[in-house]
Protein backbone atom coordinates (compact mmCIF):
# COMPACT_ATOMS: atom_id res chain seq x y z
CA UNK A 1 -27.62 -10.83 15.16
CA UNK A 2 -29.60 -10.18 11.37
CA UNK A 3 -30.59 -6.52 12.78
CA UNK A 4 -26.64 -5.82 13.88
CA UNK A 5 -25.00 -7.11 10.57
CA UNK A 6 -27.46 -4.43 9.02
CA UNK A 7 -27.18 -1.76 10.74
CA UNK A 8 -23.03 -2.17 10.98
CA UNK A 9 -23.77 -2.79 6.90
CA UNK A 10 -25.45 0.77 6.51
CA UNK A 11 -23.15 2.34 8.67
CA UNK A 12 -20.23 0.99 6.66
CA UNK A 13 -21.96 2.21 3.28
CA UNK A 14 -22.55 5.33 4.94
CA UNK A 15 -18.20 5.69 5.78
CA UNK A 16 -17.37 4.60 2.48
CA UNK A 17 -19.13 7.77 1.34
CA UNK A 18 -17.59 9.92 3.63
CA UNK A 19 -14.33 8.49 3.10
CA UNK A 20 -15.18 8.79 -1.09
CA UNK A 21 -15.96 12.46 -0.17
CA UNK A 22 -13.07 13.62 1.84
CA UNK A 23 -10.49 12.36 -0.85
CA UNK A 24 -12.49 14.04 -3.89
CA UNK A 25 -12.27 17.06 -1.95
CA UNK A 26 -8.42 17.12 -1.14
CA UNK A 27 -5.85 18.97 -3.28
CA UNK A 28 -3.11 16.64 -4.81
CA UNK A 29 -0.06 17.61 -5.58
CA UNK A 30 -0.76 18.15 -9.05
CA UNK A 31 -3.98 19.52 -8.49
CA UNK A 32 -5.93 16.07 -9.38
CA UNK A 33 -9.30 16.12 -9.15
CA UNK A 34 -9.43 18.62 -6.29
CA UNK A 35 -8.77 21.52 -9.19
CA UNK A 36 -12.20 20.15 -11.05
CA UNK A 37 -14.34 21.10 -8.31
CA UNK A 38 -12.12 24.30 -8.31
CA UNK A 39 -9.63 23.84 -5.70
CA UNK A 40 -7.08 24.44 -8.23
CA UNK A 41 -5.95 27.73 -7.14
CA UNK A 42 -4.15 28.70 -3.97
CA UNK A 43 -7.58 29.33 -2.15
CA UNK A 44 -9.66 27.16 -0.53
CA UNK A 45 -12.94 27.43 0.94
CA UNK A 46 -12.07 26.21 4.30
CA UNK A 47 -9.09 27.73 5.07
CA UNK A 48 -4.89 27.60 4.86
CA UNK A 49 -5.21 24.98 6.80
CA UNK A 50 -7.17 22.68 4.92
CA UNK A 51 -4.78 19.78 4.03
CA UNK A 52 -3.33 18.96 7.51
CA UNK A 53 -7.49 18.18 8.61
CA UNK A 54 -8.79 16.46 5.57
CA UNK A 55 -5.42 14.37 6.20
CA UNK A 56 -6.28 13.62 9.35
CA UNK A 57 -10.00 13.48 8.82
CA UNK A 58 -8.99 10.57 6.07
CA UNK A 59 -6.75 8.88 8.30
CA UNK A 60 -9.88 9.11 11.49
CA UNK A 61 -12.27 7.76 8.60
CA UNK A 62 -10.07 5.08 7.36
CA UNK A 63 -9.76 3.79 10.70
CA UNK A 64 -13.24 3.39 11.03
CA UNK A 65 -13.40 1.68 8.09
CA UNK A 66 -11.05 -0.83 8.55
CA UNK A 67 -12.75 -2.16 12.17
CA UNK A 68 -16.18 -1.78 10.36
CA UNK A 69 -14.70 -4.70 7.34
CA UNK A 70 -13.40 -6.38 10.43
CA UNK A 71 -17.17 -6.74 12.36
CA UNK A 72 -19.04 -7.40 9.08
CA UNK A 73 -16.99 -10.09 8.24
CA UNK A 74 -16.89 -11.46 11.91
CA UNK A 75 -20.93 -11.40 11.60
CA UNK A 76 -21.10 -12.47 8.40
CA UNK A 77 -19.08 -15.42 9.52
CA UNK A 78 -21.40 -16.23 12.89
CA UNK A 79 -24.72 -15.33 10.77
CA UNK A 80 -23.43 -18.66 8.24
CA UNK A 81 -22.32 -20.51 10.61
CA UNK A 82 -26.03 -20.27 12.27
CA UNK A 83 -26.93 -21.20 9.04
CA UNK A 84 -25.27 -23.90 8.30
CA UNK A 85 -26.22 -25.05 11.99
CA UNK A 86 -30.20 -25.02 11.62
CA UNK A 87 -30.08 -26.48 8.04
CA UNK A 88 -28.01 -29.84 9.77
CA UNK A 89 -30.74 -29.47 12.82
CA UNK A 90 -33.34 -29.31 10.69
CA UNK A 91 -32.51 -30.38 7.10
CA UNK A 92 -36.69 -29.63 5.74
CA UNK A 93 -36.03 -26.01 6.13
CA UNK A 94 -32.88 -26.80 3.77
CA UNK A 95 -33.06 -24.26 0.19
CA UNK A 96 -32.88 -27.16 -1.85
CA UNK A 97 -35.82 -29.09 -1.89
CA UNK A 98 -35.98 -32.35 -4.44
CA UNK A 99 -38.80 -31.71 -6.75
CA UNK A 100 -41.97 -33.48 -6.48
CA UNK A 101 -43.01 -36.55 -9.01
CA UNK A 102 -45.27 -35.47 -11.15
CA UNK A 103 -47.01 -39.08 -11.95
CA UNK A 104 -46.20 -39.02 -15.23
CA UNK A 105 -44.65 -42.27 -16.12
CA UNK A 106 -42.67 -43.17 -19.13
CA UNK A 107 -42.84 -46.49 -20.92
């Protein structure tokens, strides 16, 4: 389960960037931040055509998205659940450990 929640982790980092990406590179209606990279004039290297796919290239990767949030947090949820399970099992492997007396003693 530890080796799933990490890969679906990287995978999600790795379509947040994408998804970061493909609306940096579209043209807004007021040129935005599209015309810094220099899509400000009428031409664009990929095309007329451009808008309608990085629209629907958005919408593909924000799809994606959304059901990767949705299986990290279902892991997420199992992975502390195990958790919490093993530590009421087996409550020595529990984080918080009392500290030990150090024979000092104060009169």
């Amino acid at each position: 389960m530890n080796v799933l929640f990490w890969i679906t982790m990287s995978l999600f980092i790795f379509i947040c960037f994408i998804m970061i990406m493909l609306v940096l590179i579209q043209k807004g209606r007021g040129g935005g931040l599209a015309s810094a990279f220099g899509g400000g004039g009428g031409h664009t290297p990929f095309g007329t055509k451009t808008g309608d796919v990085l629209t629907w290239a958005t919408s593909i990767v924000f799809g994606v998205f959304v059901l990767l949030a949705i299986c990290l947090n279902w892991l997420s949820n199992a992975r502390q659940a195990k958790d919490d399970l093993d530590k009421k099992n087996n409550p020595q492997r529990s984080a918080f450990v009392a500290p030990a007396e150090t024979g000092r003693r104060i009169a």
